[in-house]
Protein backbone atom coordinates (compact mmCIF):
# COMPACT_ATOMS: atom_id res chain seq x y z
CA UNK A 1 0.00 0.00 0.00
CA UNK A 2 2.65 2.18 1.10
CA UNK A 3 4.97 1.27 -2.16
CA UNK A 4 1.65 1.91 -4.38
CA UNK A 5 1.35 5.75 -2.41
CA UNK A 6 4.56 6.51 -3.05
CA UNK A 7 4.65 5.75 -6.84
CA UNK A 8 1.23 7.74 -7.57
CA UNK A 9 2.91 10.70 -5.87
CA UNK A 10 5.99 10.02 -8.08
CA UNK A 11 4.32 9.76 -11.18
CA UNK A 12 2.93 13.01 -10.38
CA UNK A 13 6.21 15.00 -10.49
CA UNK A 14 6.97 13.09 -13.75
CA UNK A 15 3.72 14.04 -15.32
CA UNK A 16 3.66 16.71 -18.18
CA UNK A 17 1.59 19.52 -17.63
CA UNK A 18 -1.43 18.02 -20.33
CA UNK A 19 -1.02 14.92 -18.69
CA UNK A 20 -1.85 16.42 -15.08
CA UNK A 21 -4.90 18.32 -16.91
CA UNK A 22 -6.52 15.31 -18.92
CA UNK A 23 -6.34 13.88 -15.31
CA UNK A 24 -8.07 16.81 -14.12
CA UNK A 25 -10.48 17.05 -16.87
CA UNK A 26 -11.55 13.37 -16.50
CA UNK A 27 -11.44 12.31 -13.04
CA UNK A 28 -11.18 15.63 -10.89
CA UNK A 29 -8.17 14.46 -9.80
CA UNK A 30 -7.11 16.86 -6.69
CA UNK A 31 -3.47 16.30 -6.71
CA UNK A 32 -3.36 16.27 -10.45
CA UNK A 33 -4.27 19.92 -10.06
CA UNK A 34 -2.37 20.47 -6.77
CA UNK A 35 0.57 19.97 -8.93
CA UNK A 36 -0.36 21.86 -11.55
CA UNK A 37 -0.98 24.94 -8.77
CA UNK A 38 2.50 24.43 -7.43
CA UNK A 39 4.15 24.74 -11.09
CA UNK A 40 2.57 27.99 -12.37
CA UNK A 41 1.26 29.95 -9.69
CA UNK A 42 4.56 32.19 -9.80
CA UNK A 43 4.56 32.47 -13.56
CA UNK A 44 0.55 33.50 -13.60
CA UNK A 45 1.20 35.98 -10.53
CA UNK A 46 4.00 37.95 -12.53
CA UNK A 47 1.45 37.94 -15.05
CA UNK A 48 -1.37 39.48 -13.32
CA UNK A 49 0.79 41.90 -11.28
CA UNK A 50 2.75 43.30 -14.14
CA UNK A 51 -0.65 43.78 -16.28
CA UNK A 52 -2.63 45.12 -12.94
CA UNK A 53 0.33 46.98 -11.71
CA UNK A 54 -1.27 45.59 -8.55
CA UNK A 55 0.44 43.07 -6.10
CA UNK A 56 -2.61 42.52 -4.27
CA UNK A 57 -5.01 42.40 -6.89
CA UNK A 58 -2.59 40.48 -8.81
CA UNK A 59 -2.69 37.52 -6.34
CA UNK A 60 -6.49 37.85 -6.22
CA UNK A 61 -7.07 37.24 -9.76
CA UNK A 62 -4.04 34.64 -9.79
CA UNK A 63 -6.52 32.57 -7.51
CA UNK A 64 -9.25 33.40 -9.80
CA UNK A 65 -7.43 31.98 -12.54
CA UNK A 66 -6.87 28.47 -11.11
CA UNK A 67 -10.56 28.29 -9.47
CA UNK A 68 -11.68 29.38 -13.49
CA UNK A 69 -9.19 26.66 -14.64
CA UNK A 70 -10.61 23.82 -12.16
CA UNK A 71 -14.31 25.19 -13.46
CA UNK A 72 -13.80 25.17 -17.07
CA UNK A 73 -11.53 21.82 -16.95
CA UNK A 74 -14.19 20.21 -19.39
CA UNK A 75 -13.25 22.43 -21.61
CA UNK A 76 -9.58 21.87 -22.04
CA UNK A 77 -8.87 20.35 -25.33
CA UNK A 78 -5.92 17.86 -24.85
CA UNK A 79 -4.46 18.75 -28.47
CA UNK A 80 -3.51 22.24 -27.14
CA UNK A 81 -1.07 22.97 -24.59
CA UNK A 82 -1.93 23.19 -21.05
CA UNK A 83 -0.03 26.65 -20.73
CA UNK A 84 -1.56 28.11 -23.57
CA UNK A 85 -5.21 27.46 -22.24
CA UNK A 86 -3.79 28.99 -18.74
CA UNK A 87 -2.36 32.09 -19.58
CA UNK A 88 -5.36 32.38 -21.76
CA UNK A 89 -7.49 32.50 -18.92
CA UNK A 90 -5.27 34.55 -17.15
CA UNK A 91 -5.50 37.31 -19.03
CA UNK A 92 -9.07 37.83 -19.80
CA UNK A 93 -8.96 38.10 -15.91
CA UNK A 94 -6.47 40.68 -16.58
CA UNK A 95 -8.74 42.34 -19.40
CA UNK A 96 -11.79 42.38 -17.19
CA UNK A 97 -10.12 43.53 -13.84
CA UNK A 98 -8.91 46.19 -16.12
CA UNK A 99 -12.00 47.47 -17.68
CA UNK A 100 -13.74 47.46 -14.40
CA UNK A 101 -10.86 49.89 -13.13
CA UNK A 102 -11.89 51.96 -16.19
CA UNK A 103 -15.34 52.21 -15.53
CA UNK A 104 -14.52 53.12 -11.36
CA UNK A 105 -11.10 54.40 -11.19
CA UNK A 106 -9.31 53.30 -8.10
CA UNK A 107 -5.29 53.90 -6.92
CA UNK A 108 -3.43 50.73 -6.40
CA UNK A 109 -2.32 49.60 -2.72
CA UNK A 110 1.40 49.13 -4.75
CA UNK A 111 3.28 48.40 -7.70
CA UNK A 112 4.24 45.23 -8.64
CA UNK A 113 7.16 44.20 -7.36
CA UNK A 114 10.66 43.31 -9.47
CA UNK A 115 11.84 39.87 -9.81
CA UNK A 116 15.74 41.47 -9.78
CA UNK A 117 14.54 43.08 -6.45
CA UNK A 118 13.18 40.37 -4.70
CA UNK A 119 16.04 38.01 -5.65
CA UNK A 120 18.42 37.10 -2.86
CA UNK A 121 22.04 37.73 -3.20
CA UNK A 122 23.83 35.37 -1.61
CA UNK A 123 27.08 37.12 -1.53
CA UNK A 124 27.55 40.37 -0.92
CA UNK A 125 30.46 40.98 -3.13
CA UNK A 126 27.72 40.54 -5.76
CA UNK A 127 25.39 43.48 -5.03
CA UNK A 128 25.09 46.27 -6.96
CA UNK A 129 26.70 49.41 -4.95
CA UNK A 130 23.89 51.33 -3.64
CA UNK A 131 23.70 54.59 -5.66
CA UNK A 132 23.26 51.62 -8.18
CA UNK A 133 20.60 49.86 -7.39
CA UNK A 134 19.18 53.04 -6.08
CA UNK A 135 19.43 54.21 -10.17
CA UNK A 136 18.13 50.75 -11.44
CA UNK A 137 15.07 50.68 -8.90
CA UNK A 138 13.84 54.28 -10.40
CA UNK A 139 14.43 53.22 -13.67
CA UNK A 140 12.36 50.52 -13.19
CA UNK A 141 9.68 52.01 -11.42
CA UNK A 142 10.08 54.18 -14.59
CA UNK A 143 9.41 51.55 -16.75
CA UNK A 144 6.65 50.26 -15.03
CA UNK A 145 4.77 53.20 -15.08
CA UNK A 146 5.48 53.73 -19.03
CA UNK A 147 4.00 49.86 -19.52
CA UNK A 148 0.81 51.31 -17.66
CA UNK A 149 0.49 53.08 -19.84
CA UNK A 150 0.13 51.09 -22.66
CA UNK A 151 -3.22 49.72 -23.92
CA UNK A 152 -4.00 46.16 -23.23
CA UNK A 153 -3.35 44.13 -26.24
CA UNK A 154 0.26 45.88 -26.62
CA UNK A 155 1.04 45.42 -22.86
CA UNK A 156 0.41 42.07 -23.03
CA UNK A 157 2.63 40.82 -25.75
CA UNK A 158 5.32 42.93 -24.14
CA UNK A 159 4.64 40.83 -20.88
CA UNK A 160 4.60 38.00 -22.63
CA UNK A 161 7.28 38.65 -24.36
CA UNK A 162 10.05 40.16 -22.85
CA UNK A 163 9.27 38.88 -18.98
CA UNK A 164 7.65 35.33 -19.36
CA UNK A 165 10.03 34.39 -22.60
CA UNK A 166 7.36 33.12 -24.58
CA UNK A 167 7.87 32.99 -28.41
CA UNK A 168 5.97 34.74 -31.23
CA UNK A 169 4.31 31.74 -31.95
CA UNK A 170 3.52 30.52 -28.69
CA UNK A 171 2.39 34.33 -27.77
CA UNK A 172 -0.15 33.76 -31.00
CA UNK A 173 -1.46 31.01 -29.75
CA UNK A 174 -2.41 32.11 -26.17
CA UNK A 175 -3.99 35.67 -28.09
CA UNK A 176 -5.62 33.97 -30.96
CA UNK A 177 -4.22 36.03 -33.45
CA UNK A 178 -1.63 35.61 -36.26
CA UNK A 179 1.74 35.61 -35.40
CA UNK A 180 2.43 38.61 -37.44
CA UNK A 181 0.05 40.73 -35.54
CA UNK A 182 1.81 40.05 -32.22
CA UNK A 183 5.44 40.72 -33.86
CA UNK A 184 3.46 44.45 -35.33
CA UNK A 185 2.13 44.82 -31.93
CA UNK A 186 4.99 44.34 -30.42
CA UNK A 187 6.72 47.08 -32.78
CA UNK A 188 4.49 49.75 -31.90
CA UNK A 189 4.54 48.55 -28.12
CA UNK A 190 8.02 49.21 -28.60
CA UNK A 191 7.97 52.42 -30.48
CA UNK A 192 5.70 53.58 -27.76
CA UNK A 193 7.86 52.75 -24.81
CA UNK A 194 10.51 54.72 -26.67
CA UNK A 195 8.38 57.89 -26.82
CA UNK A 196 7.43 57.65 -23.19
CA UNK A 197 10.76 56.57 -21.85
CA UNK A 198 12.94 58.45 -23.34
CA UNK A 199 12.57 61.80 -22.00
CA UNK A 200 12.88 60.24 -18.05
CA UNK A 201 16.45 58.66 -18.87
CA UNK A 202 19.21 60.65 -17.93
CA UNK A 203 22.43 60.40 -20.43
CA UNK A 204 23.81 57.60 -18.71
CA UNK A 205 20.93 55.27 -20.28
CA UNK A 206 20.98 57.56 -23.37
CA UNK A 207 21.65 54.04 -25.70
CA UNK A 208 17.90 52.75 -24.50
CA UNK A 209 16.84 56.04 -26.03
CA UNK A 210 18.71 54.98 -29.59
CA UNK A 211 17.00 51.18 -29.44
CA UNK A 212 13.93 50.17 -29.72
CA UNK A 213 14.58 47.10 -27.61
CA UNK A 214 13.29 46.93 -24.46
CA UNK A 215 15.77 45.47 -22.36
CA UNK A 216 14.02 42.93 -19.98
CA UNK A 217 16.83 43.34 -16.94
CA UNK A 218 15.88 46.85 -16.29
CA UNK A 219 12.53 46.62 -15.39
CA UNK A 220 9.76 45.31 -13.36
């Protein structure tokens, strides 16, 4: 009995991420989903947060987007990838927090907070000097503010993009539009960041002003 415990639970960790769904999808299965929880509740917060600019509400809807998951389980088609049907649901969260914020403007509690901030450096040695990180932090906060600014469908293939890694393709998919209409999006997403950005940098970060690449390290 014990042996037989111990191998479910092992299979488990071993499972793909379709694999754990089509469980989920047929039998309900709890630790199926459990599992699927653990791996991507990080990667869907970051989400939410950097499209809310919201830490709180950001963990709300990341909740909300595994209780909508569980609910529309019969709906998962196995041929698709498990990720692409979850970030999918994700951000129409995203979208409708959004537009509700629209409609009754509120102030957020904070901003979201940086991954480069809230990694621990193990050695000191290795820490930026403080004037530094002092410069990086406003340039991020910087940054963040200027993706606020954008409108939904370019902010989103810029999170997408540039923070979660996803490809082109793979950033298609999850929209539902052709891949050349995320890489034009992400152009003018881009060109807009530019225009914003640009006037905030001080010379020292003059060659961001002469790219049009968005350098992922910098912010959020």
């Amino acid at each position: 009995m014990k042996d037989s415990i111990i191998a479910t639970v092992a299979s488990l960790f071993t499972m793909t991420d379709e694999q754990a769904m089509w469980r989920v999808r047929m039998e309900d299965d709890p630790h199926a989903f459990a599992q699927l929880v653990q791996r991507w509740e990080a990667p869907i917060q970051r989400l939410c947060c950097r499209m809310l600019g919201d830490s709180h509400k950001g963990q709300d809807l990341t909740q909300d987007a595994f209780s909508r998951v569980f609910a529309k389980r019969k709906e998962y088609q196995p041929s698709g990838r498990f990720s692409t049907f979850l970030w999918r649901i994700a951000l129409n969260l995203c979208y409708d927090e959004l537009r509700r914020v629209k409609r009754r403007p509120e102030t957020p509690l904070d901003t979201a907070a940086t991954d480069d901030e809230n990694a621990a450096a193990p050695l000191a040695s290795m820490e930026p000097a403080p004037d530094a990180l002092l410069l990086r932090r406003e340039q991020g906060q910087l940054v963040r503010d200027a993706i606020g600014q954008l409108s939904e469908s370019y902010r989103s293939v810029v999170i997408l993009r540039h923070y979660e890694n996803l490809k082109f393709r793979e950033i298609a998919d999850v929209l539902g539009i052709p891949e050349g209409t995320v890489k034009s999006r992400m152009a003018e997403a881009l060109t807009q960041l530019h225009r914003i950005l640009c006037p905030n940098f001080g010379r020292q970060e003059s060659n961001l002003c002469k790219t049009t690449r968005l350098e992922p390290r910098l912010v959020l």
